[in-house]
Protein backbone atom coordinates (compact mmCIF):
# COMPACT_ATOMS: atom_id res chain seq x y z
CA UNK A 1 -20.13 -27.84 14.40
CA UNK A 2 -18.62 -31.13 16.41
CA UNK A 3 -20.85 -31.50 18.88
CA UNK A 4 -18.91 -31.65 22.30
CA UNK A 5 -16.13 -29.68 21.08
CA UNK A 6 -15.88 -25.88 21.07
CA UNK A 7 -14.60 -23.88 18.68
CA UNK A 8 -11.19 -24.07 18.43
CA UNK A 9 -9.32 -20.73 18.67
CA UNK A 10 -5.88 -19.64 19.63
CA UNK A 11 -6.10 -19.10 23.20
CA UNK A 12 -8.03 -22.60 24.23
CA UNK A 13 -6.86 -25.85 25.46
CA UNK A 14 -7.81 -27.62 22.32
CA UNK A 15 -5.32 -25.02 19.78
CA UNK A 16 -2.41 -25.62 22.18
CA UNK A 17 -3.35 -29.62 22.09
CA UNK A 18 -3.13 -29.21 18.37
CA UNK A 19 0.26 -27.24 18.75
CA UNK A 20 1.29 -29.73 20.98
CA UNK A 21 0.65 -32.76 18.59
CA UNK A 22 2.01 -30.78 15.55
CA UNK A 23 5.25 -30.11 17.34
CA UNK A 24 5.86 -33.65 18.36
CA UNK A 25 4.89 -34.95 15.07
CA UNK A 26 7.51 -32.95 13.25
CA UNK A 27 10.12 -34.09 16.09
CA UNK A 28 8.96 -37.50 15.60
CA UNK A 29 9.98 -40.31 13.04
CA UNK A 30 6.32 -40.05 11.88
CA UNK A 31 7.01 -36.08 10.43
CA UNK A 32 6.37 -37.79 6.93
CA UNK A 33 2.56 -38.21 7.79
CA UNK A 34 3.02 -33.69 8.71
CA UNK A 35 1.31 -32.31 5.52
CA UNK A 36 -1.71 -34.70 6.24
CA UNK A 37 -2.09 -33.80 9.80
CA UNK A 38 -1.36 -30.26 9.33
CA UNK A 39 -4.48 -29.85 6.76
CA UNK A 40 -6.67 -32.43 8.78
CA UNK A 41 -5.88 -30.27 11.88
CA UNK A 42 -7.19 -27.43 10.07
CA UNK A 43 -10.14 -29.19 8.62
CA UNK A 44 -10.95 -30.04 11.91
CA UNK A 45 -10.52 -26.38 13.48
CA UNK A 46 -12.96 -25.51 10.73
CA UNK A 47 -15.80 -27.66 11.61
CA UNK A 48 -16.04 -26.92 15.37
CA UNK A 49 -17.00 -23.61 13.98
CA UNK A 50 -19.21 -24.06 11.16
CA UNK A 51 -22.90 -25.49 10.38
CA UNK A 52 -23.54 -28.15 7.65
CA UNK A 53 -25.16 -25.12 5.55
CA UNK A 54 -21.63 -22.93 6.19
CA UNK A 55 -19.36 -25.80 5.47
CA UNK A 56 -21.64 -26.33 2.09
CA UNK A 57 -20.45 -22.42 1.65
CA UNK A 58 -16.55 -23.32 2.22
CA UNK A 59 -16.37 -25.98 -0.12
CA UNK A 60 -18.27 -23.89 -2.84
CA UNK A 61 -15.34 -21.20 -2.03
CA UNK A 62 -12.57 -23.38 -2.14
CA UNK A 63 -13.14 -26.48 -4.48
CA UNK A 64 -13.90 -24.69 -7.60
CA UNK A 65 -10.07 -22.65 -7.39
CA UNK A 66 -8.52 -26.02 -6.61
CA UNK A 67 -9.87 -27.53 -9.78
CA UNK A 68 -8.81 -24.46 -11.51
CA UNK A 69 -5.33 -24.50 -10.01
CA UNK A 70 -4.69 -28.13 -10.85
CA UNK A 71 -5.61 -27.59 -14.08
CA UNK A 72 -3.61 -24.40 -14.75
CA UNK A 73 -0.52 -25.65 -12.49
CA UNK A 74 2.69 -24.99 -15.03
CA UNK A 75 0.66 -24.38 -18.36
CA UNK A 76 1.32 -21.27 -19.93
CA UNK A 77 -1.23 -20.64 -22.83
CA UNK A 78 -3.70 -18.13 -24.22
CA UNK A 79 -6.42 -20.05 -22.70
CA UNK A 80 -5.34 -19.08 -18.89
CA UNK A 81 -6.19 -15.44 -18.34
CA UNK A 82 -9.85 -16.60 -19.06
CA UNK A 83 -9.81 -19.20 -16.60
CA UNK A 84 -7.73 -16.82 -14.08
CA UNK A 85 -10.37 -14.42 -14.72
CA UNK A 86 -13.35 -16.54 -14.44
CA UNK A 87 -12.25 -17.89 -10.85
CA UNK A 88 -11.26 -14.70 -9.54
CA UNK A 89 -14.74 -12.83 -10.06
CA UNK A 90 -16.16 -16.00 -8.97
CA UNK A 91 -13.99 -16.04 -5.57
CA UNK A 92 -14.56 -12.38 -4.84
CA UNK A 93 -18.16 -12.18 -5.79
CA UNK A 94 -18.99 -15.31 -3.57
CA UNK A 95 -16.37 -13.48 -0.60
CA UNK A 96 -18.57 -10.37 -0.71
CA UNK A 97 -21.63 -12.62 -0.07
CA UNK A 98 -20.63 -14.32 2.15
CA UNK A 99 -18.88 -11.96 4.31
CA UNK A 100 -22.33 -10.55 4.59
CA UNK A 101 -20.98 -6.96 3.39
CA UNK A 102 -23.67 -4.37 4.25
CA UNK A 103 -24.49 -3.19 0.90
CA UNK A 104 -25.73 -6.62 -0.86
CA UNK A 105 -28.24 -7.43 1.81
CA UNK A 106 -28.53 -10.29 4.36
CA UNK A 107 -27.49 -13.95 3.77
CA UNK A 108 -30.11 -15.50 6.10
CA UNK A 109 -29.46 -19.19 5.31
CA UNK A 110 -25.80 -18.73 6.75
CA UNK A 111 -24.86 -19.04 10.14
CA UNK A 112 -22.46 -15.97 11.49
CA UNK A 113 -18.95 -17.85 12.14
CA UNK A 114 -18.37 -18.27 8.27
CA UNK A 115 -17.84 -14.33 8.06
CA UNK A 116 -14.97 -14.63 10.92
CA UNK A 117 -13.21 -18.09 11.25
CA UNK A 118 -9.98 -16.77 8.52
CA UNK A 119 -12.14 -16.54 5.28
CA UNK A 120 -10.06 -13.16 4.22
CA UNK A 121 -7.11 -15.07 4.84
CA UNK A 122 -8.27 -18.46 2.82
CA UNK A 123 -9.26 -15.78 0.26
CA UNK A 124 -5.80 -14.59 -0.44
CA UNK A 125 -4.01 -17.63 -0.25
CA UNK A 126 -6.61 -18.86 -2.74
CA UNK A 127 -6.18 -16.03 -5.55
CA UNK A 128 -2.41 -16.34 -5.11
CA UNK A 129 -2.50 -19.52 -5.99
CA UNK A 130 -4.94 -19.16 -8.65
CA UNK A 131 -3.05 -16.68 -10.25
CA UNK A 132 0.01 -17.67 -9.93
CA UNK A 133 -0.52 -21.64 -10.97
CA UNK A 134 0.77 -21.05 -14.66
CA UNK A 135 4.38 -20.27 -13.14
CA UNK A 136 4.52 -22.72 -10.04
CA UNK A 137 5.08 -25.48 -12.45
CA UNK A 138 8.28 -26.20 -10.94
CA UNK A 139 6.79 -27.06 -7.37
CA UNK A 140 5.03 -29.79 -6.38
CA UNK A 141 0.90 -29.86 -6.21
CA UNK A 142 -1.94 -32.20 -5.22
CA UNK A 143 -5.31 -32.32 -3.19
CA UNK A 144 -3.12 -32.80 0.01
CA UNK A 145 -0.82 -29.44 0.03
CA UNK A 146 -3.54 -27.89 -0.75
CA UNK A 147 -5.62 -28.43 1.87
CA UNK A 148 -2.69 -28.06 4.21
CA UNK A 149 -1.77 -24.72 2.34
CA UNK A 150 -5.20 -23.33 2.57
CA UNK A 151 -6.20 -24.66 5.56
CA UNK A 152 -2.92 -24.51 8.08
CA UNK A 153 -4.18 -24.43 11.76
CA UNK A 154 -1.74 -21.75 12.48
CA UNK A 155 -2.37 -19.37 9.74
CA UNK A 156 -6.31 -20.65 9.36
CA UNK A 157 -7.27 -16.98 11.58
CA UNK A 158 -5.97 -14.30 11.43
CA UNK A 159 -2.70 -15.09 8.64
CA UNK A 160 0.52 -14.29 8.42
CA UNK A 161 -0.58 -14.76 4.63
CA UNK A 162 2.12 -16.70 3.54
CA UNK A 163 2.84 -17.55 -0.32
CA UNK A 164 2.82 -21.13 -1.61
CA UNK A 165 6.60 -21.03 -2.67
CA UNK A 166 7.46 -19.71 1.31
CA UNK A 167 5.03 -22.78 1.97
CA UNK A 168 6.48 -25.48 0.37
CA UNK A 169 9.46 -24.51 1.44
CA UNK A 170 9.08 -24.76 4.78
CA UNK A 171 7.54 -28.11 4.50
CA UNK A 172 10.90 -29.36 3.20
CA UNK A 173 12.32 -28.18 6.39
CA UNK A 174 10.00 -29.70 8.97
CA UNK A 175 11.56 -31.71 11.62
CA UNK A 176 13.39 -30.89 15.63
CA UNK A 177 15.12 -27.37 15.07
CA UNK A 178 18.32 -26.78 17.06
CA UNK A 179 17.92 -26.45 20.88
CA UNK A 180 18.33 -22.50 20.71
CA UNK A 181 16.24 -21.97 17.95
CA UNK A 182 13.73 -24.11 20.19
CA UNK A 183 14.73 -22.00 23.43
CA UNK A 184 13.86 -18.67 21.01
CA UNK A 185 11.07 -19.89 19.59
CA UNK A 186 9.22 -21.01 23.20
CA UNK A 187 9.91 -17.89 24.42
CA UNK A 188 8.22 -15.73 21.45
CA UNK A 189 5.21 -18.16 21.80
CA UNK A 190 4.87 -17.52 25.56
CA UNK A 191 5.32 -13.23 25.48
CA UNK A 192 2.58 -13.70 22.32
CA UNK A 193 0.28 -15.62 24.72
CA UNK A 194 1.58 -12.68 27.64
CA UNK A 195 0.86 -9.40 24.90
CA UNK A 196 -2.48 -10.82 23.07
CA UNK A 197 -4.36 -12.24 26.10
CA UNK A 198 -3.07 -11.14 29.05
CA UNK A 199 -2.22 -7.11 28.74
CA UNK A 200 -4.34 -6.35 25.43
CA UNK A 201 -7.87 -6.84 26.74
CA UNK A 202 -6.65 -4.51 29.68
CA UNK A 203 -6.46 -1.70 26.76
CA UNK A 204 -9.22 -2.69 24.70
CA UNK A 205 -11.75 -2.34 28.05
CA UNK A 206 -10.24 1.07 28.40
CA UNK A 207 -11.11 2.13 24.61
CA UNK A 208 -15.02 1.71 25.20
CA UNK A 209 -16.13 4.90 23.55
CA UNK A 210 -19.38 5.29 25.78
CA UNK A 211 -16.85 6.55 28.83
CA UNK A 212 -16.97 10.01 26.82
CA UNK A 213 -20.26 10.37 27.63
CA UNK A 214 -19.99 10.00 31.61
CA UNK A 215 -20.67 12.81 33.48
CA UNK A 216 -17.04 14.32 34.12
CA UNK A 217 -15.55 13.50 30.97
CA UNK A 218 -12.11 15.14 30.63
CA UNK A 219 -9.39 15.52 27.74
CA UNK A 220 -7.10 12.38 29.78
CA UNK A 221 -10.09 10.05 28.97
CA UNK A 222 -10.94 11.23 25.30
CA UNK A 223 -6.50 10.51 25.63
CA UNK A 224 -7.26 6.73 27.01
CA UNK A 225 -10.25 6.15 24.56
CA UNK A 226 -8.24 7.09 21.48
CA UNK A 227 -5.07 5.37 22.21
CA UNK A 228 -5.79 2.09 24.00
CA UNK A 229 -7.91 0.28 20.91
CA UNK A 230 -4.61 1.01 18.63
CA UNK A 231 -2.79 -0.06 21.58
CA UNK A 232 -4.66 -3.28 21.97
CA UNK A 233 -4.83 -4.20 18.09
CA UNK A 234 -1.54 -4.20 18.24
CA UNK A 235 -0.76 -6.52 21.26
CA UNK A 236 -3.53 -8.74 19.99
CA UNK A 237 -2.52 -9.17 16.66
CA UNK A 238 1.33 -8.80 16.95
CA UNK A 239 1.24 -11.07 20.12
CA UNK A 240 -1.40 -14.16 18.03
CA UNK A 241 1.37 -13.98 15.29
CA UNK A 242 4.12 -14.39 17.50
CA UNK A 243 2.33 -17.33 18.49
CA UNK A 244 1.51 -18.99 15.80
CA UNK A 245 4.87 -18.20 13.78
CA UNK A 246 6.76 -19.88 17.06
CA UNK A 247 4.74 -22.76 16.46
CA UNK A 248 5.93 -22.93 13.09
CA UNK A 249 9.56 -22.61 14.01
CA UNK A 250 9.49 -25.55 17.04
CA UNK A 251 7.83 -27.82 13.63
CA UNK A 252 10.83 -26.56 11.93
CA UNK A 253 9.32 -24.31 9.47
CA UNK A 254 10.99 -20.95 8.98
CA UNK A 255 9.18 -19.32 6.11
CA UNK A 256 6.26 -17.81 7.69
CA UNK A 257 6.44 -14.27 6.97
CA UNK A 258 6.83 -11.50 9.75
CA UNK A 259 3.97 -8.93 9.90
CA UNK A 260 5.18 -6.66 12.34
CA UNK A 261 8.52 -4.05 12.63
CA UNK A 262 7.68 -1.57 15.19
CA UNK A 263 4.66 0.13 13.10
CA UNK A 264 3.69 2.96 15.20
CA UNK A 265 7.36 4.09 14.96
CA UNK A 266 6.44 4.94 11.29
CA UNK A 267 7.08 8.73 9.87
CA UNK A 268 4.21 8.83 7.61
CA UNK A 269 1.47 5.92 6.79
CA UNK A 270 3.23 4.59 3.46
CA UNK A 271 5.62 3.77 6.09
CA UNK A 272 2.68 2.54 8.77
CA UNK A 273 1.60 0.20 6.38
CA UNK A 274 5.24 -1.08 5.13
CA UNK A 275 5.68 -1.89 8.93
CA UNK A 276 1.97 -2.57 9.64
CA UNK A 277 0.63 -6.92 8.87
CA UNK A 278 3.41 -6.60 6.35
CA UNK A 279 2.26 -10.04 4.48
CA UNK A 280 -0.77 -8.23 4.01
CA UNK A 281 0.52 -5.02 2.76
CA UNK A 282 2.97 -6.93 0.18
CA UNK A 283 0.13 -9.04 -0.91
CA UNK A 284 -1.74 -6.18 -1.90
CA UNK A 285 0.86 -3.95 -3.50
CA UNK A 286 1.86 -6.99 -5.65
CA UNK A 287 -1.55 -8.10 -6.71
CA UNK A 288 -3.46 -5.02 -6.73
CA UNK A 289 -1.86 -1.71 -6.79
CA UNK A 290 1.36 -2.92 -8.81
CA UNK A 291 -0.71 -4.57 -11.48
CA UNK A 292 -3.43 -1.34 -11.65
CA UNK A 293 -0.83 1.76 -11.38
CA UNK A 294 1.09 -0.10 -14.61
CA UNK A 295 -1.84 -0.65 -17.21
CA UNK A 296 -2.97 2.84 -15.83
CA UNK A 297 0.15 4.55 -16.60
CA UNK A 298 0.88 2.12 -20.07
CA UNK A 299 -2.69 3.46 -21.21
CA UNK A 300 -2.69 7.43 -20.00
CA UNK A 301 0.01 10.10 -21.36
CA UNK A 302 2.79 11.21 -19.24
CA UNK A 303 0.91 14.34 -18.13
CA UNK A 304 -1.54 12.13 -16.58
CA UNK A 305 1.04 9.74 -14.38
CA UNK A 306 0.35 11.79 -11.38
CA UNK A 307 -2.88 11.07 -11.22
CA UNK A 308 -3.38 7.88 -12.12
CA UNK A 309 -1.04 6.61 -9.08
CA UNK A 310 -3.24 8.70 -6.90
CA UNK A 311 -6.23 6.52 -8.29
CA UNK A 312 -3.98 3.46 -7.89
CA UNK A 313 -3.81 3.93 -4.25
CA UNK A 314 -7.01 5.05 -3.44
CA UNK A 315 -8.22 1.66 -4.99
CA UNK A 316 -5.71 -0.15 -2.97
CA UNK A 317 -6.86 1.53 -0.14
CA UNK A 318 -10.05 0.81 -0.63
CA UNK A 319 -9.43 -3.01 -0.72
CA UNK A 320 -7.62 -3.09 2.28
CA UNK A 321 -10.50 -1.05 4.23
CA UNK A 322 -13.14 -3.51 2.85
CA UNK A 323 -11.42 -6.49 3.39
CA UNK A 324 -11.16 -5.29 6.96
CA UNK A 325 -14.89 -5.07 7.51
CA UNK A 326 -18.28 -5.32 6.09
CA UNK A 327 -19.41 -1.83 6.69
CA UNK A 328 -19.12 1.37 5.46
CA UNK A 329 -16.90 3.29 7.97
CA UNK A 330 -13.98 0.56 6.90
CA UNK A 331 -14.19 1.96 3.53
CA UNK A 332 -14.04 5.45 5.09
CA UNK A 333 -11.22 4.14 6.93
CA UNK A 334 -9.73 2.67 3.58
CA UNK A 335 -9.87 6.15 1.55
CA UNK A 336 -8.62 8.48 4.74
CA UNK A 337 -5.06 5.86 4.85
CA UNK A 338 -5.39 6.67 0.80
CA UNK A 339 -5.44 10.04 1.06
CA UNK A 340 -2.92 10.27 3.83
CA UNK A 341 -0.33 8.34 2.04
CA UNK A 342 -0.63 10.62 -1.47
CA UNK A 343 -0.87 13.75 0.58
CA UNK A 344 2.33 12.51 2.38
CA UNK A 345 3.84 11.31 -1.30
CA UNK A 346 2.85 15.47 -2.51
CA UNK A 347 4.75 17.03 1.22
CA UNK A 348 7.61 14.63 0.00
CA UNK A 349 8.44 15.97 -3.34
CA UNK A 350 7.68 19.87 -2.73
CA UNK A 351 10.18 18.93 0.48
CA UNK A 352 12.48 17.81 -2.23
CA UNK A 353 11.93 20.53 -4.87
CA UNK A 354 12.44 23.22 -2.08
CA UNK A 355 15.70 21.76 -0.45
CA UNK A 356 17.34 19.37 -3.18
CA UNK A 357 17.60 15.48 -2.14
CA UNK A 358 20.18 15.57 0.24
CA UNK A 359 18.96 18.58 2.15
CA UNK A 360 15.74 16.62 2.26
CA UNK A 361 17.02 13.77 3.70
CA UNK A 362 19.26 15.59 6.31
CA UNK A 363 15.77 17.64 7.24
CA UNK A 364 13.96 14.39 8.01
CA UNK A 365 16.68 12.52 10.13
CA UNK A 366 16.78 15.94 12.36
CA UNK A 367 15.55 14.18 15.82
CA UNK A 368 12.78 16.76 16.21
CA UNK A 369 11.87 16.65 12.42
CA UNK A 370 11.54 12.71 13.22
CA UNK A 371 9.41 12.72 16.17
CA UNK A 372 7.12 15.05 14.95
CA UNK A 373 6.66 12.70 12.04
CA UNK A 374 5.88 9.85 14.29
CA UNK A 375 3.70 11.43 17.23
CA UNK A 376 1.78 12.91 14.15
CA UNK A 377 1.53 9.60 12.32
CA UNK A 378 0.19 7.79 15.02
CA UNK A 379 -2.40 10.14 16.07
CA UNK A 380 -3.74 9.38 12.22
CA UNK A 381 -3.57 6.02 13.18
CA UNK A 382 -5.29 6.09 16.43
CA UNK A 383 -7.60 8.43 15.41
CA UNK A 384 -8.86 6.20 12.63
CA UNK A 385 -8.53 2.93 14.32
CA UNK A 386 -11.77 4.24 16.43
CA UNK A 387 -13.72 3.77 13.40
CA UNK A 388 -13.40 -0.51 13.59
CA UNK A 389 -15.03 -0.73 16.75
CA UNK A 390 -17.55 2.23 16.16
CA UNK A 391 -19.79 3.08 13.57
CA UNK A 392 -19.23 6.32 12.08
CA UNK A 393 -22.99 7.70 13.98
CA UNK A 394 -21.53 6.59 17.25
CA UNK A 395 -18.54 8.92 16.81
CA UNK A 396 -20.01 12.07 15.62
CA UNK A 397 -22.83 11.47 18.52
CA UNK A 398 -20.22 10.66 21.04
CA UNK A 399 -17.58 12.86 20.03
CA UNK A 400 -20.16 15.75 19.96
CA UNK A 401 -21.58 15.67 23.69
CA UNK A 402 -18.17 15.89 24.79
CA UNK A 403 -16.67 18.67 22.97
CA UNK A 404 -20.31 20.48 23.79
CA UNK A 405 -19.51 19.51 27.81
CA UNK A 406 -16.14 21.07 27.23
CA UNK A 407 -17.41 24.23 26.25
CA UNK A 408 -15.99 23.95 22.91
CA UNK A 409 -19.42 23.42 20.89
């Protein structure tokens, strides 16, 4: 930690002083000297945060890949899948540790910010590049962009996870944008700043679970708990990235993905999660369930195809609940979005077999087929969101005094 200087985080004086600097820089003639002060800014966002003991951690996380990635950076040879391999295992073994996960016991020597200052985020920009050095040949690649890659103020918390191509990219770009592309991209930053800490802690207060268990307890405030946490994850989240990407934009970088398209207008959750941290979702369906479902299906007989996407995206699922949080009701959480989206993939083709493709798709554009869809997805949603702020105990306790004081236990 820098003594005298709090941690940094989106919504304090000393982010927006960052921003600030950042913005001017890129508008400046100095916007050469950008890569440097983006990573240092990072670097520095880091250490208001972390111990000497959890910055000993970080650099045991992050300089091993970067020696990897350097030395793998446009070779293509038989030698790389061990390496790849090696670094990978190593990465996610030394995550899981230091995330703290519940089931490989306590890492006493570490101090608590290193399990919630963006490691999950520095993860997956790490194994992307790690696995994808032997074909990035083409782009340039030192101890600089990496550390400005990896370590980005604006993506160091909560993401978008953006990929190093997207990246360097938008560092080619950095400089004043137009004035309306400025006007646009001040006004995004200010309703983020209005949606993630203004109106969403209204709705996160309101989703406190222990209100069930008042005295008077009625079906409107079992309505209020369910629906204002996902109400509140997504003005916090949604309204942080706004922030952050209109950052980008006033530096002139475009190429930070969008994680957000009206999710809880989805039809089914294949479709939540397609709409849903969308950098995320792409990030895992490219380097998880694409990569399983294909040397599942090259090694199992047609007959078995079915099933071996079902175990394809239960393991994906899985991942994503897990890399959500360190206990065991986020892998519940994981496995109930799994089964959801192969029980929705099964209603989709008997829907097909029974009315023929084009009946199927006139069925599901019908207004009341549609809204249905929705108001049923996002009760799945909402329903399971309650398991990130509560453990799994909590609910069944809570959730079981007040259907008793409704008379329906």
């Amino acid at each position: 930690m820098i003594p005298g200087l709090p941690p940094v985080s989106v919504n304090s004086l000393a982010f927006a002083l960052f921003a600030l600097g950042m913005i001017l820089l890129a508008w400046s003639n100095g916007r050469h000297l950008f890569m440097a002060a983006l990573g240092g800014t990072g670097v520095v966002m880091i250490l208001t945060w972390l111990s000497p003991l959890d910055v000993t951690a970080l650099l045991l996380f992050v300089v091993p890949p970067y020696v990897v990635t350097r030395y793998l950076w446009g070779k293509k040879h038989a030698r790389v899948m061990a390496f790849l391999a090696a670094t990978v295992v190593w990465e996610v073994m030394l995550f899981v540790y230091l995330r703290k996960y519940q089931w490989v016991g306590e890492a006493s020597w570490l101090d608590h910010p290193i399990a919630i200052i963006g490691l999950s985020y520095i993860l997956f920009r790490i194994l992307h590049l790690v696995v994808e050095a032997p074909n990035l040949g083409h782009l340039p690649f030192n101890g600089l962009r990496f550390t400005a890659y990896i370590f980005a103020f604006w993506t160091l918390l909560s993401g978008p996870i953006q990929r190093y191509e997207a990246f360097s990219g938008g560092m080619d770009t950095i400089g004043r944008p137009s004035n309306d592309a400025a006007l646009a991209a001040g006004h995004r930053a200010v309703n983020g700043l209005i949606k993630a800490f203004l109106i969403a802690p209204i709705f996160l207060n309101a989703s406190d679970l222990t209100a069930l268990g008042e005295d008077g307890a009625n079906w409107f405030d079992l309505a209020i708990v369910a629906y204002s946490f996902p109400v509140y994850l997504y003005l916090n989240f949604s309204g942080y990235t706004d922030v952050v990407i209109a950052i980008a934009r006033l530096c002139g970088m475009t190429t930070l993905p969008e994680n957000f398209n009206r999710p809880y207008l989805a039809r089914n959750i294949q479709d939540f999660w397609g709409r849903w941290h969308m950098s995320f979702g792409d990030w895992i369906r490219h380097y998880i369930f694409i990569p399983l479902s294909k040397v599942l299906l090259e090694k199992m007989p047609p007959a078995w195809h079915g099933l071996m996407l079902a175990i394809s995206v239960i393991v994906a699922f899985v991942i994503i609940g897990a890399w959500h949080g360190t206990t065991s009701n986020f892998i519940v959480f994981g496995l109930l979005h799994g089964a959801a989206v192969i029980v929705g993939e099964i209603y989709g083709r008997v829907l097909k077999s029974a009315l023929g493709r084009k009946k199927k798709k006139a069925f599901e554009r019908h207004p009341v087929v549609q809204g249905t869809a929705m108001f049923m997805c996002f009760n799945f949603v909402a329903a399971t969101a309650l398991l990130f702020p509560n453990s799994i105990a909590d609910l069944t306790t809570t959730f079981g005094q007040f259907l008793n004081a409704q008379g329906w236990l």
